[in-house]
N, C-alpha and C. Protein backbone atom coordinates (compact mmCIF):
# COMPACT_ATOMS: atom_id res chain seq x y z
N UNK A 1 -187.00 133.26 81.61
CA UNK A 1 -186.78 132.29 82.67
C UNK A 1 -185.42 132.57 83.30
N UNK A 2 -185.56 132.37 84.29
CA UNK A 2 -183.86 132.91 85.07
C UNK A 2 -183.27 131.55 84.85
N UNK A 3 -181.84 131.70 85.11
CA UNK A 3 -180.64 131.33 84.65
C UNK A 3 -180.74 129.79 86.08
N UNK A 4 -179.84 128.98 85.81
CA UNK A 4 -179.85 127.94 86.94
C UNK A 4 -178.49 128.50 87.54
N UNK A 5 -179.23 129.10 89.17
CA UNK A 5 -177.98 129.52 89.99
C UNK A 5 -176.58 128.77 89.68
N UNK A 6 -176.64 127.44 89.02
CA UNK A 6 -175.48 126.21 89.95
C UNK A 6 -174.37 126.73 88.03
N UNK A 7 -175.36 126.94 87.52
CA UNK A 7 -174.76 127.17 86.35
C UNK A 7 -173.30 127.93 86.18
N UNK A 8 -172.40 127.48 85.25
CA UNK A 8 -171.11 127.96 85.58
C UNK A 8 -170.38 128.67 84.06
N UNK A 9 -171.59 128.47 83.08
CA UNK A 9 -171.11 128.95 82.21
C UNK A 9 -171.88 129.58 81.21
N UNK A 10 -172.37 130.85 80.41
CA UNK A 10 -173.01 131.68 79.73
C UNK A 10 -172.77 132.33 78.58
N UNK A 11 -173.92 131.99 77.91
CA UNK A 11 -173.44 132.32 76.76
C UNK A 11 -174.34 133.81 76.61
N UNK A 12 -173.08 135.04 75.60
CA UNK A 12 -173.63 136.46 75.51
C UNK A 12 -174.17 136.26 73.51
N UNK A 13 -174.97 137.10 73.45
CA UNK A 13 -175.60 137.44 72.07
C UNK A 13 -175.34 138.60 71.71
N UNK A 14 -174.57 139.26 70.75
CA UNK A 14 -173.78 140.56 70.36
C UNK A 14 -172.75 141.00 71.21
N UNK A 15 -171.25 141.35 70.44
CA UNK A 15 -170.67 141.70 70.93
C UNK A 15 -170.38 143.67 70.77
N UNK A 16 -171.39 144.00 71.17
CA UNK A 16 -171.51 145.24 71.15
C UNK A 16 -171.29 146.29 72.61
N UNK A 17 -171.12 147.02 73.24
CA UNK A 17 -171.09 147.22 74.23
C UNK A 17 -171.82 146.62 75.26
N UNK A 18 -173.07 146.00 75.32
CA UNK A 18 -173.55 145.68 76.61
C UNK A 18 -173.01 144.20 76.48
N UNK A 19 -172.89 143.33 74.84
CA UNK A 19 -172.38 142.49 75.05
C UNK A 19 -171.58 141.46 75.70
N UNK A 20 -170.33 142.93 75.66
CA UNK A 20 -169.08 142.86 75.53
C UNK A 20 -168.80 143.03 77.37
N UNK A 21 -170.04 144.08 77.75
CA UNK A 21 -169.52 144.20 79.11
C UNK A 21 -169.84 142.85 79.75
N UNK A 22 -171.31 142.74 79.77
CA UNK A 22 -172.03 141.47 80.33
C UNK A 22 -171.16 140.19 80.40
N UNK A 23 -169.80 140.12 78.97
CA UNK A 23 -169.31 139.32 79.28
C UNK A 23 -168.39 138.91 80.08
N UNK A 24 -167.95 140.02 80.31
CA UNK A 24 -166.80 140.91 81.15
C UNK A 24 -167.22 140.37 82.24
N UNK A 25 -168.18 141.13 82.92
CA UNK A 25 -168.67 141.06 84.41
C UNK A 25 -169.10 139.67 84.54
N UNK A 26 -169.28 139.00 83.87
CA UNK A 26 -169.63 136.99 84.06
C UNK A 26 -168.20 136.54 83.65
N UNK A 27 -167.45 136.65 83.60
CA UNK A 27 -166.42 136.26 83.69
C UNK A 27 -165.81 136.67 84.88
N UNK A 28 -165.71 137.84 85.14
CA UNK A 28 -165.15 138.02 86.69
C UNK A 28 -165.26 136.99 87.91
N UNK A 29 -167.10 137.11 87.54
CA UNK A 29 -167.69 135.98 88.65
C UNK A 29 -167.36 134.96 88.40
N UNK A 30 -166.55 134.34 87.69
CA UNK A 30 -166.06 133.18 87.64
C UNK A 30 -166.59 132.34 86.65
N UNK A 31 -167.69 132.85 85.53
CA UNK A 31 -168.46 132.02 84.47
C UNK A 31 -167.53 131.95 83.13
N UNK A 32 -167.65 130.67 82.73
CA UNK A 32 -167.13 130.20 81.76
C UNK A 32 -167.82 131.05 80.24
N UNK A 33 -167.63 131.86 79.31
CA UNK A 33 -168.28 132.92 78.50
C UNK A 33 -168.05 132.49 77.49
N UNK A 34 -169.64 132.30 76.48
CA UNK A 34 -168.83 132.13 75.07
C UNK A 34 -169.99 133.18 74.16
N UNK A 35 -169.57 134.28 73.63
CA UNK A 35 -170.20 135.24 72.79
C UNK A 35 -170.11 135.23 71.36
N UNK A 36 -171.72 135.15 71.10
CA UNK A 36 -172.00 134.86 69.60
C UNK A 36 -172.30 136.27 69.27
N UNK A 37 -172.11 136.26 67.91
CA UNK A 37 -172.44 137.47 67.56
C UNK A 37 -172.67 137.64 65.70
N UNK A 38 -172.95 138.10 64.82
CA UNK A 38 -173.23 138.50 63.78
C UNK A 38 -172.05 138.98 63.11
N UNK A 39 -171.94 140.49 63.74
CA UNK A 39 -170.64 141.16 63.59
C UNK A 39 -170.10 141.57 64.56
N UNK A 40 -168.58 141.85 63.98
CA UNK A 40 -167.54 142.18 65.06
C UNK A 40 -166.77 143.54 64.31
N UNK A 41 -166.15 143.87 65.71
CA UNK A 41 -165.59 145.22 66.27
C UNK A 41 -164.63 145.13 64.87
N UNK A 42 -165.01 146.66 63.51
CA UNK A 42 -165.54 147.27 64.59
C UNK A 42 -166.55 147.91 63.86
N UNK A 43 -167.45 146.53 62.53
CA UNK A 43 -168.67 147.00 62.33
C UNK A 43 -170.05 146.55 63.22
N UNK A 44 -169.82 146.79 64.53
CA UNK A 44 -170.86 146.51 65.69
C UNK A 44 -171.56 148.05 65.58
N UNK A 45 -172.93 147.99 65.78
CA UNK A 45 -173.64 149.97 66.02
C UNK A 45 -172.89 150.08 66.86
N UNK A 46 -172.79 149.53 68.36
CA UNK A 46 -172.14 150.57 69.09
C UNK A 46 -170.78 150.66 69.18
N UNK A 47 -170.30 150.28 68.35
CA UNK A 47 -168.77 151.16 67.87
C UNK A 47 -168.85 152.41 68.01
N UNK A 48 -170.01 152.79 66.59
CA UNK A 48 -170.09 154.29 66.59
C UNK A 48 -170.76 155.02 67.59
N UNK A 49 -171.55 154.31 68.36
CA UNK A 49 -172.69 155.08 69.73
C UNK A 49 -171.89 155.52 70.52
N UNK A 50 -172.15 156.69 71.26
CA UNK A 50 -171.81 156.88 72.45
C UNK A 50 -172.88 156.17 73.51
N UNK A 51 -172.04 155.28 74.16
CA UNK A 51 -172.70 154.67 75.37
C UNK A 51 -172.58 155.67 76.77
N UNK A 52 -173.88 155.91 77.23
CA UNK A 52 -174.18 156.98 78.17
C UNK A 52 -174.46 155.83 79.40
N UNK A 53 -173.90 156.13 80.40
CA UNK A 53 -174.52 154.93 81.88
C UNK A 53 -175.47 156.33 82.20
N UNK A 54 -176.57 155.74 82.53
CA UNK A 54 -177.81 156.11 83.35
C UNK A 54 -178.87 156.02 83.76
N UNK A 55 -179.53 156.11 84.96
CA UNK A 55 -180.20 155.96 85.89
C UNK A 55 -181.42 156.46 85.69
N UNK A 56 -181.57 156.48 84.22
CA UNK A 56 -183.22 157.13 84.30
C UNK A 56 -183.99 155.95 83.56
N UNK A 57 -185.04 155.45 83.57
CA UNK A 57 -185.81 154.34 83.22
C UNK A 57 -187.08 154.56 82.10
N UNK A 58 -186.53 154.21 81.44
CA UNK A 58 -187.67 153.99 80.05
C UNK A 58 -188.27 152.52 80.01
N UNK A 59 -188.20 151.59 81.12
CA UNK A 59 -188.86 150.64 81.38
C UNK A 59 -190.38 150.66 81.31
N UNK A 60 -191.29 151.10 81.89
CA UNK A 60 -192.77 151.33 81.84
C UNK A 60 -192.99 152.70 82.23
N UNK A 61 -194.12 152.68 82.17
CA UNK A 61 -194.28 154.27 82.45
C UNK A 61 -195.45 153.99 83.76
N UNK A 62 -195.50 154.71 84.81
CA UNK A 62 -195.80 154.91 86.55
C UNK A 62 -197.06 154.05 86.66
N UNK A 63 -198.23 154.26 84.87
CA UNK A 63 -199.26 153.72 85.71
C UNK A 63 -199.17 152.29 85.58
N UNK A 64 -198.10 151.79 85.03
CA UNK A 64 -197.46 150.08 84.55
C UNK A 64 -196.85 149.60 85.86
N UNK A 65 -196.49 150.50 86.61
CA UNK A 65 -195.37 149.91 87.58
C UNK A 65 -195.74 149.63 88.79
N UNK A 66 -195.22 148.30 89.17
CA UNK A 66 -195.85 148.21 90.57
C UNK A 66 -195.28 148.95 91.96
N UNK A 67 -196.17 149.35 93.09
CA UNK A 67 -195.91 150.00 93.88
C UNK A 67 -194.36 150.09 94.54
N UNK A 68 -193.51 149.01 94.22
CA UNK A 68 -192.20 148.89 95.19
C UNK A 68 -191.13 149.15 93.69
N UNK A 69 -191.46 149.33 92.42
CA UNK A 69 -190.68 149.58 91.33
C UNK A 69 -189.86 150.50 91.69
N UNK A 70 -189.70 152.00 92.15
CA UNK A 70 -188.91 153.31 92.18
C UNK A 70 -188.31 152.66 93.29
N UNK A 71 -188.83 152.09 94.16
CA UNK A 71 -187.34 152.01 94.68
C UNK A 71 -186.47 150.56 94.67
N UNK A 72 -187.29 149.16 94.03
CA UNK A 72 -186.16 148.39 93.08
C UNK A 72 -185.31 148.98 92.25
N UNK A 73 -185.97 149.84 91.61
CA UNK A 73 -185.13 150.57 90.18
C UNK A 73 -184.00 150.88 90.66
N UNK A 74 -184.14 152.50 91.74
CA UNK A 74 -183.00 152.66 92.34
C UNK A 74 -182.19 151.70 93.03
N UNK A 75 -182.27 150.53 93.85
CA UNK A 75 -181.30 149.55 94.07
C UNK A 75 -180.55 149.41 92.56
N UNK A 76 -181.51 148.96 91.66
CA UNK A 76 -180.35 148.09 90.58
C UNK A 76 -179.53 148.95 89.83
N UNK A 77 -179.93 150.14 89.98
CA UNK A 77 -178.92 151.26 89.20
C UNK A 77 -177.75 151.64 90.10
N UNK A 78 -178.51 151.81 91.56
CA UNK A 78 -176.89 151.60 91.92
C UNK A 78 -176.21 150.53 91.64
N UNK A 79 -176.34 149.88 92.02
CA UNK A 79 -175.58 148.07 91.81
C UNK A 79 -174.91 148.78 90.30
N UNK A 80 -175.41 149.23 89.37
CA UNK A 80 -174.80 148.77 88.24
C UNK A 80 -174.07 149.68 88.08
N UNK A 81 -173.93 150.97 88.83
CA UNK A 81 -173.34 151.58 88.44
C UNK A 81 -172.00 151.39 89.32
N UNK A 82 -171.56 151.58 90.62
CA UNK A 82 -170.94 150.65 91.20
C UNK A 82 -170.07 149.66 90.32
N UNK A 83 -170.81 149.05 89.61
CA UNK A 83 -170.28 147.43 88.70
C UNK A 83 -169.38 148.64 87.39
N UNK A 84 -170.23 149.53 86.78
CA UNK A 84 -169.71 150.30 85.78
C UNK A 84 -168.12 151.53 86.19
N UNK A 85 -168.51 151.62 87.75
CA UNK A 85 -167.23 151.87 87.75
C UNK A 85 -165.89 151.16 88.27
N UNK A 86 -166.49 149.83 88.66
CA UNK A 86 -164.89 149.07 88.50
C UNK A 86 -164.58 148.73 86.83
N UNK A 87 -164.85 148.75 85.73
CA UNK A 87 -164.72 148.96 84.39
C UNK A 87 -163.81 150.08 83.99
N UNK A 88 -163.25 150.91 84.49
CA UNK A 88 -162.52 152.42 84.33
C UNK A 88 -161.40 151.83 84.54
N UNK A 89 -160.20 152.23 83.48
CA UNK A 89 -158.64 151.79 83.40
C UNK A 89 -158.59 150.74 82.52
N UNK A 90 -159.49 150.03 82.27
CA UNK A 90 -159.20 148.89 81.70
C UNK A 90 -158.06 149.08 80.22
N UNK A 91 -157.60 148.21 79.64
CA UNK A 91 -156.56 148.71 78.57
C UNK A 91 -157.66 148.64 77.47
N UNK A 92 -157.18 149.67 76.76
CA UNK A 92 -158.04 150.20 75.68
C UNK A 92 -159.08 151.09 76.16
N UNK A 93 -159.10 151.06 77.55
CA UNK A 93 -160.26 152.45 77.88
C UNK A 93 -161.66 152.39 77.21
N UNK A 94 -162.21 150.86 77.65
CA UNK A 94 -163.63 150.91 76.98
C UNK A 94 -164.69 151.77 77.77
N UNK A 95 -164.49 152.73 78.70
CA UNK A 95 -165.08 152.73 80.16
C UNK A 95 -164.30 154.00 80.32
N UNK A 96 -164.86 155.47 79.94
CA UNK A 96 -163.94 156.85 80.42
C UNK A 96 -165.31 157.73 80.93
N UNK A 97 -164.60 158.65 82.06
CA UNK A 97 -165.36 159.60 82.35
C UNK A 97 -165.24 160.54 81.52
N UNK A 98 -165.85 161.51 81.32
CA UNK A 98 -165.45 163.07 80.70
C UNK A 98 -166.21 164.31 80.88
């Protein structure tokens, strides 16, 4: 169920990298964030993962997808990637090219 637009505050589930970003980026927008989690940094899996950003989709496979999917997809990957690179500099460098 989607979220109530008017809503001003969100709560994240793991603080693991997507966690951690998701909370990030709702906080920017101005949402009030409160993240639950199990474990913390820095016995989270993706401590040890390398987190890869990319644009390829393991969502459904072509004959699942509806006709306007490839090019929603591509909108939201840009968007996110865009979003993934204002994340670069941050202190502690959660967010590096190489």
């Amino acid at each position: 169920q989607a979220a109530d637009a008017d809503a001003r505050e969100l709560a994240v589930i793991g603080c693991g990298a997507i966690g951690l970003t998701t909370a990030l980026v709702a906080q920017r927008a101005g949402l009030r964030v409160r993240i639950y989690a199990r474990e913390r940094l820095p016995d989270v899996r993706s401590f040890y993962a390398t987190g890869v950003w990319s644009p390829d989709s393991r969502v459904c496979t072509s004959e699942h997808a509806s006709a306007d999917f490839r090019t929603r997809w591509e909108e939201m990957a840009r968007i996110s990637f865009r979003r993934y690179q204002t994340l670069l500099g941050l202190p502690g460098e959660p967010i590096e090219w190489r």
